[in-house]
N, C-alpha and C. Protein backbone atom coordinates (compact mmCIF):
# COMPACT_ATOMS: atom_id res chain seq x y z
N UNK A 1 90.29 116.49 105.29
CA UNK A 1 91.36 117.08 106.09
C UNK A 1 91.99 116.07 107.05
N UNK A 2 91.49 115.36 107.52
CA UNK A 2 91.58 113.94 108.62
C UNK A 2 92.79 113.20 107.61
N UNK A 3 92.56 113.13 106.67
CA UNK A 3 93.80 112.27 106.11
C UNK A 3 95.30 113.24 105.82
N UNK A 4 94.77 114.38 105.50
CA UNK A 4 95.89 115.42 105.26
C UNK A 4 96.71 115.42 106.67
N UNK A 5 95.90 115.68 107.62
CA UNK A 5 96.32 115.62 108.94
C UNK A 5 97.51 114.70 109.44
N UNK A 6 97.10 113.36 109.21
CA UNK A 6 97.04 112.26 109.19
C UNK A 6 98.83 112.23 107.98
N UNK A 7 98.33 112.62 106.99
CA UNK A 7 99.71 112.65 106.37
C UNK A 7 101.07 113.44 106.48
N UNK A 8 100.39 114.99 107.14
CA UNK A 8 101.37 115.59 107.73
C UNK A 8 102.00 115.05 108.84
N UNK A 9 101.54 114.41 109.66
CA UNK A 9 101.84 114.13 111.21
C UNK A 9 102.76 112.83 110.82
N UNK A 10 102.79 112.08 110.11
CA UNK A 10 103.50 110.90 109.36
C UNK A 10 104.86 111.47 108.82
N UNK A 11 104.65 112.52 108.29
CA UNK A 11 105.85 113.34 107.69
C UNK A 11 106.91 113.97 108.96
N UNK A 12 106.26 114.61 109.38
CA UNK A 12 106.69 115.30 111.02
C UNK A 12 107.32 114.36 111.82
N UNK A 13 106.56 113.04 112.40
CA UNK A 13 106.99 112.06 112.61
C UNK A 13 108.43 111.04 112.26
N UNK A 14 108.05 110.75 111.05
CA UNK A 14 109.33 110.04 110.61
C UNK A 14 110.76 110.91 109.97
N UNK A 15 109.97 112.65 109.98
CA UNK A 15 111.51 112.94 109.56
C UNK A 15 111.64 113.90 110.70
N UNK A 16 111.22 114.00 111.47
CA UNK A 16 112.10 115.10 112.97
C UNK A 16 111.16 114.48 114.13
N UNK A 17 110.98 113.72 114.23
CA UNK A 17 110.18 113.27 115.46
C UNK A 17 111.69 113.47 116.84
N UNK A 18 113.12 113.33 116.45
CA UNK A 18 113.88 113.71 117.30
C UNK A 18 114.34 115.17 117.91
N UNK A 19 113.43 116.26 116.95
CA UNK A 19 113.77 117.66 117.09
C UNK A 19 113.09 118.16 117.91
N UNK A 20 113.31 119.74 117.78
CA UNK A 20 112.19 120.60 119.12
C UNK A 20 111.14 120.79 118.27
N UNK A 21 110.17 121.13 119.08
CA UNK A 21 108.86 121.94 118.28
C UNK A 21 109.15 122.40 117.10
N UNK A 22 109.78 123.73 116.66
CA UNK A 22 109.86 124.79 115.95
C UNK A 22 110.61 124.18 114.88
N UNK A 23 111.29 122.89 114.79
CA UNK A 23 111.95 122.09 114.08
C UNK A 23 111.21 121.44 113.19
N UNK A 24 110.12 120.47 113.88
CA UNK A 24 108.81 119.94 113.83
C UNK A 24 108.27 120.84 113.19
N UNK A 25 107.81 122.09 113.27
CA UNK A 25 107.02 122.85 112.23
C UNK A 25 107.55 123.30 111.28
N UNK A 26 108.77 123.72 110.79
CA UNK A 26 109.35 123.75 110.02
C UNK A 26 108.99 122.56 108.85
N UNK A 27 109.34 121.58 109.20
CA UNK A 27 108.98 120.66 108.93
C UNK A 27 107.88 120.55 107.71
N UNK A 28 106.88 120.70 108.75
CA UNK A 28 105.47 120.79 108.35
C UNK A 28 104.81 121.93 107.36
N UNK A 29 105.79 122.84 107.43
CA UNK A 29 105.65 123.93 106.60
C UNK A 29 106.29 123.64 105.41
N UNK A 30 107.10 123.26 105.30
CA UNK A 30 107.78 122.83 103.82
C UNK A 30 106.89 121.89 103.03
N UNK A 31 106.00 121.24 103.50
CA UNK A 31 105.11 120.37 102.91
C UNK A 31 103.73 121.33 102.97
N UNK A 32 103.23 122.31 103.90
CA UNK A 32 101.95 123.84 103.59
C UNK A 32 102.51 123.96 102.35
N UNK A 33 104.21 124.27 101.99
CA UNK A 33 104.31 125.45 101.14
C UNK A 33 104.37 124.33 99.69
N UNK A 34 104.45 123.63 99.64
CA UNK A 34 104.58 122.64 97.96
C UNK A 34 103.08 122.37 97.68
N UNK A 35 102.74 122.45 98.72
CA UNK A 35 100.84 121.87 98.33
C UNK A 35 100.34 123.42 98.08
N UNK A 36 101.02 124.71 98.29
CA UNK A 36 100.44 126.03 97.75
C UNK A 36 101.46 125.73 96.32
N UNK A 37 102.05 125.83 96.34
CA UNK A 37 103.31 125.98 94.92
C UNK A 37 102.90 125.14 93.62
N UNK A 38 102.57 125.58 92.68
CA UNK A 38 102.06 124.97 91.10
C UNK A 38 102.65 124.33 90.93
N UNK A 39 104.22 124.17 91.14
CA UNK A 39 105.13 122.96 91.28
C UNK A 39 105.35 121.92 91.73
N UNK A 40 104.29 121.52 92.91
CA UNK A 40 104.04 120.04 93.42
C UNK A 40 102.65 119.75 93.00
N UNK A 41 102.16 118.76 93.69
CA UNK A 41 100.73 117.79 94.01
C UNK A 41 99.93 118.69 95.23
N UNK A 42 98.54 118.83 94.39
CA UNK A 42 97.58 119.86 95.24
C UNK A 42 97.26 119.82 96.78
N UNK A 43 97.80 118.65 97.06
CA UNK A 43 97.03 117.79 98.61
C UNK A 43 97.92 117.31 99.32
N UNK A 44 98.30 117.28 100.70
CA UNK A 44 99.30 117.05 101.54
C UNK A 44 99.48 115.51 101.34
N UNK A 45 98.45 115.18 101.48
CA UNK A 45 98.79 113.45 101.17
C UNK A 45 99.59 112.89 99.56
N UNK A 46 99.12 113.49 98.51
CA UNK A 46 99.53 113.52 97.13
C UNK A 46 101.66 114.16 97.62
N UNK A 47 101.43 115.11 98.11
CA UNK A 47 102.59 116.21 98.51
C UNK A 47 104.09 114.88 98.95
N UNK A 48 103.66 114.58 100.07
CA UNK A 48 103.55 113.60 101.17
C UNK A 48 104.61 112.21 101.10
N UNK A 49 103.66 112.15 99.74
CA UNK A 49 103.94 110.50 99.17
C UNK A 49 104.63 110.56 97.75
N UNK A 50 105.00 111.80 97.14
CA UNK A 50 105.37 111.40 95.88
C UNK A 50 106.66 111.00 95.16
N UNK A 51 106.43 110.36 94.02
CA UNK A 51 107.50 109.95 94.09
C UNK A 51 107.75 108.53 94.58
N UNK A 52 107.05 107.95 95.36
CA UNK A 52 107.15 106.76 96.02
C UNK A 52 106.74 105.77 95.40
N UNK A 53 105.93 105.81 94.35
CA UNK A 53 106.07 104.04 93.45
C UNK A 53 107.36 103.63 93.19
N UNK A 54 108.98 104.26 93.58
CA UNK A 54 110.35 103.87 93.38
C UNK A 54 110.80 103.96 94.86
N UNK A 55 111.45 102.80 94.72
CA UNK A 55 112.24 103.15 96.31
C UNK A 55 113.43 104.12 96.30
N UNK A 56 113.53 105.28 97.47
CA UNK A 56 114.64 105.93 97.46
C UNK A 56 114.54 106.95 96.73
N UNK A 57 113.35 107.01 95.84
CA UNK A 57 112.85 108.42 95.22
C UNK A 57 112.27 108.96 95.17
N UNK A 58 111.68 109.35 96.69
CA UNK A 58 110.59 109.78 97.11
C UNK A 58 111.20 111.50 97.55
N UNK A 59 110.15 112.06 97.45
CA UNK A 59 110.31 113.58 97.87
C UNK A 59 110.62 113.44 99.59
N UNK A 60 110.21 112.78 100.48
CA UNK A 60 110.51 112.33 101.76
C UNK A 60 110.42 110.88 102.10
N UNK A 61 111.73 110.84 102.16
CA UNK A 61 112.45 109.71 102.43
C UNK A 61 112.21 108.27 103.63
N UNK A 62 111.10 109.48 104.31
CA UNK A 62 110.35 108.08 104.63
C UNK A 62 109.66 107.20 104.51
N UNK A 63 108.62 107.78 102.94
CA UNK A 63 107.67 107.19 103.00
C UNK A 63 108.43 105.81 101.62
N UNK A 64 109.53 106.08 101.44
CA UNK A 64 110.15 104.75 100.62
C UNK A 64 111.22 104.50 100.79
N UNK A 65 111.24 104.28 102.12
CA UNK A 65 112.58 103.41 102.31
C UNK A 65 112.84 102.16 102.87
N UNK A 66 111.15 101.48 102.67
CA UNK A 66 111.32 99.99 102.65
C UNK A 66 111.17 99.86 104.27
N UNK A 67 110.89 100.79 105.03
CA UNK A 67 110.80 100.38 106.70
C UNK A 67 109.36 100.66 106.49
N UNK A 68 108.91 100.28 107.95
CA UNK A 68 107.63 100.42 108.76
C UNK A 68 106.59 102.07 108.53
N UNK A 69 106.04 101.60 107.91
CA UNK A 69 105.54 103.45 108.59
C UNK A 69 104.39 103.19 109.91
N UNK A 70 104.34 102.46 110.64
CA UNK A 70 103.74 102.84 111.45
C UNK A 70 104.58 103.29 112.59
N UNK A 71 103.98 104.33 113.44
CA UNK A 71 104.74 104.94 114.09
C UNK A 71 104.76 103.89 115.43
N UNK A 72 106.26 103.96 116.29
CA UNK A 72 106.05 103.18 117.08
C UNK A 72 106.46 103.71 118.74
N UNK A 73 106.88 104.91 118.43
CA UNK A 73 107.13 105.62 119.72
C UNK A 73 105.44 106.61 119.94
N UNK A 74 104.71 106.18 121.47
CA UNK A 74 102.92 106.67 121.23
C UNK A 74 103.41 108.45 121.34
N UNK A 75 104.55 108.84 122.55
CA UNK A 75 104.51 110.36 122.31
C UNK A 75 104.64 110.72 121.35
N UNK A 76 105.89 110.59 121.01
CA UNK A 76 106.39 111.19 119.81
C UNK A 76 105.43 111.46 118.77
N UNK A 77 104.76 110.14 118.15
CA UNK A 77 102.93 110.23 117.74
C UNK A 77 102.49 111.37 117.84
N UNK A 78 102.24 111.35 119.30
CA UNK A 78 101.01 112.13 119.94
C UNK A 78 101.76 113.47 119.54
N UNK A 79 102.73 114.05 119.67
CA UNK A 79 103.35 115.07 119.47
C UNK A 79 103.50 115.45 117.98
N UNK A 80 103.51 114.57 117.18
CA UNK A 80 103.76 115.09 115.76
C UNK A 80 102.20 114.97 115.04
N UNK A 81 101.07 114.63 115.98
CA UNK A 81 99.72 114.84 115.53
C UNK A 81 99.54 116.53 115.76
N UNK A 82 99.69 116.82 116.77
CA UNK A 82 99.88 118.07 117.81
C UNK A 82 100.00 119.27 116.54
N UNK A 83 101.80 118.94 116.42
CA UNK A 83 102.63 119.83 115.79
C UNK A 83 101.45 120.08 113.96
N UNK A 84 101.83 118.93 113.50
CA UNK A 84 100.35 118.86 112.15
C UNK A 84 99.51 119.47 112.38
N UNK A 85 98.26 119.80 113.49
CA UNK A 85 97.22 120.12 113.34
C UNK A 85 97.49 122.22 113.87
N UNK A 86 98.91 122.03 114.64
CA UNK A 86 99.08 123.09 114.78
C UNK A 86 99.86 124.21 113.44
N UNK A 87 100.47 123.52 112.70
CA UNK A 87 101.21 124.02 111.80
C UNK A 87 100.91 125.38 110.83
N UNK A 88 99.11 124.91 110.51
CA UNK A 88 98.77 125.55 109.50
C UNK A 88 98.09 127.29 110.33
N UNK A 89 98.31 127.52 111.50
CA UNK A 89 98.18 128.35 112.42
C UNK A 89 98.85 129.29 113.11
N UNK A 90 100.37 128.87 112.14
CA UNK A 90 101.60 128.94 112.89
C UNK A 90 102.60 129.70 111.72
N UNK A 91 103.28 130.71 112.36
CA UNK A 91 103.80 131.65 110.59
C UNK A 91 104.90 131.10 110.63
N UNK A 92 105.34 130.89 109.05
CA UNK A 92 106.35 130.32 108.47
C UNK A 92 107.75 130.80 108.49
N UNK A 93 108.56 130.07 109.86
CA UNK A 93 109.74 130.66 109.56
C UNK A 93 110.60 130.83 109.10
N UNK A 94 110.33 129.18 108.38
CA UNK A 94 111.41 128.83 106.97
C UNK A 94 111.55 129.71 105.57
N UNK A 95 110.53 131.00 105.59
CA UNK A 95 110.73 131.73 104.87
C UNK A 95 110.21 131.45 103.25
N UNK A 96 109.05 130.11 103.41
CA UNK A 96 108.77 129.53 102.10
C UNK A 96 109.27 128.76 101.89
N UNK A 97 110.05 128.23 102.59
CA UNK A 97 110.77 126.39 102.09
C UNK A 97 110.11 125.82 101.41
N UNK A 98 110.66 124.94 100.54
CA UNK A 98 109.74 123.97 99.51
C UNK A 98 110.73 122.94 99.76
N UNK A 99 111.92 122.74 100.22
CA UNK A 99 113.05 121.93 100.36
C UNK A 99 113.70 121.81 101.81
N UNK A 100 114.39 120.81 101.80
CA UNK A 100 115.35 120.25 103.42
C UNK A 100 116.21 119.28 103.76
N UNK A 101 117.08 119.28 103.87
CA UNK A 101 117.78 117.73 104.19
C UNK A 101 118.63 117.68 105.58
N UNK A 102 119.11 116.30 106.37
CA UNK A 102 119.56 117.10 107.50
C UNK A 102 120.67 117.54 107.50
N UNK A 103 121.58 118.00 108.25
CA UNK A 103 122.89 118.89 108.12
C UNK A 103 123.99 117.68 108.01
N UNK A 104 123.70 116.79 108.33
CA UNK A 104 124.96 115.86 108.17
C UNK A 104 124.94 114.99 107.18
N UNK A 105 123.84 115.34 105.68
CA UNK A 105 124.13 115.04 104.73
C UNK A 105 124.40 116.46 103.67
N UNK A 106 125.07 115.78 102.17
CA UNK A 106 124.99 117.31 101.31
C UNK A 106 124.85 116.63 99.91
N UNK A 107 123.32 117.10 99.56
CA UNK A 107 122.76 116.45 98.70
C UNK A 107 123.61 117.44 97.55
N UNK A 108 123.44 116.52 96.09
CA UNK A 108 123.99 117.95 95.36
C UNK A 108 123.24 118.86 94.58
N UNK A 109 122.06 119.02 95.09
CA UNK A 109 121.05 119.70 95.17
C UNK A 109 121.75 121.23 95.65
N UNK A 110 121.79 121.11 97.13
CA UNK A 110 121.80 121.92 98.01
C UNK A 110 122.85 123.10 97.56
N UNK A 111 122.49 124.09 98.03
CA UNK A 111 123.03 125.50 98.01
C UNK A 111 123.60 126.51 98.94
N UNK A 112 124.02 127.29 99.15
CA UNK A 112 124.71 127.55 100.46
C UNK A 112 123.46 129.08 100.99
N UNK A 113 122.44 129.07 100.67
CA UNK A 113 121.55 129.69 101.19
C UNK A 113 120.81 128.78 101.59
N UNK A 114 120.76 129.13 103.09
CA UNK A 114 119.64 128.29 103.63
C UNK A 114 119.37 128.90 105.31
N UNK A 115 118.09 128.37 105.84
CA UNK A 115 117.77 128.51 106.92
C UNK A 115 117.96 127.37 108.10
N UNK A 116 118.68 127.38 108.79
CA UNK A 116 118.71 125.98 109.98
C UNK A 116 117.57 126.00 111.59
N UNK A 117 116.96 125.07 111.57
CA UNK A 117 116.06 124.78 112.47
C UNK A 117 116.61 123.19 113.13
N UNK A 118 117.14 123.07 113.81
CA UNK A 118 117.65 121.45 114.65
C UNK A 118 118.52 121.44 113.97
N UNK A 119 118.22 120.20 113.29
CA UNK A 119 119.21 119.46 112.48
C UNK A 119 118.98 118.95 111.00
N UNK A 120 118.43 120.50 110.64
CA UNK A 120 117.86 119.98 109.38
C UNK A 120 117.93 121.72 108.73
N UNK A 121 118.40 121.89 107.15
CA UNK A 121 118.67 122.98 106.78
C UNK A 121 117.37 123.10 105.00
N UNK A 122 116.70 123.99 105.61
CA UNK A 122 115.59 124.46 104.57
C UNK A 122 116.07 125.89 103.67
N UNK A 123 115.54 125.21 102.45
CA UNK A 123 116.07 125.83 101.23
C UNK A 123 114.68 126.40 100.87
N UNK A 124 114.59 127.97 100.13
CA UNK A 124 113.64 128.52 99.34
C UNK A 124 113.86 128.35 98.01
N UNK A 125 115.56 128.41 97.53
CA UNK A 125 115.40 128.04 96.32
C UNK A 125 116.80 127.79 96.40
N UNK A 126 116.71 126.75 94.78
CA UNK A 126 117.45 125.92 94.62
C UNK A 126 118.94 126.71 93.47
N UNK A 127 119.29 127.38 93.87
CA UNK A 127 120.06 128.52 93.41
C UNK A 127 120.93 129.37 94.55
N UNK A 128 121.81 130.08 93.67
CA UNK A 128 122.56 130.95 94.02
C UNK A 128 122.56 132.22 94.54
């Protein structure tokens, strides 16, 4: 669990470490809900990272985009360890998200159902 932890809080971190809490868990829930879903990788860390032996084609975009992953702001850290260990405790408001991108991009994925938390818009499904 220490590494799952560990991989959520990395996720939380590098993709809303600028949001509020409830943003932050959101977050974190979209990566609970793919590690329940037959459709991803069983384990938050597997979840997390996939996709990433290619740069730029990773399921989250931080973990391959050729920067740093170590975190370098210590709150923000400390806060997206927090938010991780709190997540799985915490009911899902994204409604089952398995998907997200932030609002000031439009992948052509995306669909015009969705839920907004900050600055970032979570999808349940990839349809109409």
């Amino acid at each position: 669990m220490i590494a799952g932890l560990m991989c959520l809080a990395l996720t939380i971190y590098f993709e809303a470490r600028g949001e509020d809490f409830q943003s932050q868990v959101a977050v974190g829930h979209v990566v609970m809900n793919r590690v329940k879903s037959s459709n991803f990788p069983n384990t938050i860390c597997e979840v997390t990272t996939e996709g990433g032996e290619y740069r730029h084609r990773c399921q989250f975009s931080w973990y391959c985009d050729g920067l740093s992953d170590d975190p370098k702001e210590q709150l923000a850290w400390r806060q997206s360890i927090f938010v991780a260990a709190a997540v799985p405790l915490l009911p899902d408001k994204t409604k089952g998200a398995l998907w997200y991108h932030a609002d000031y991009v439009k992948p052509d994925w995306a669909t015009t159902s969705y839920i907004t938390f900050g600055k970032h818009r979570f999808y349940n499904a990839l349809h109409n």
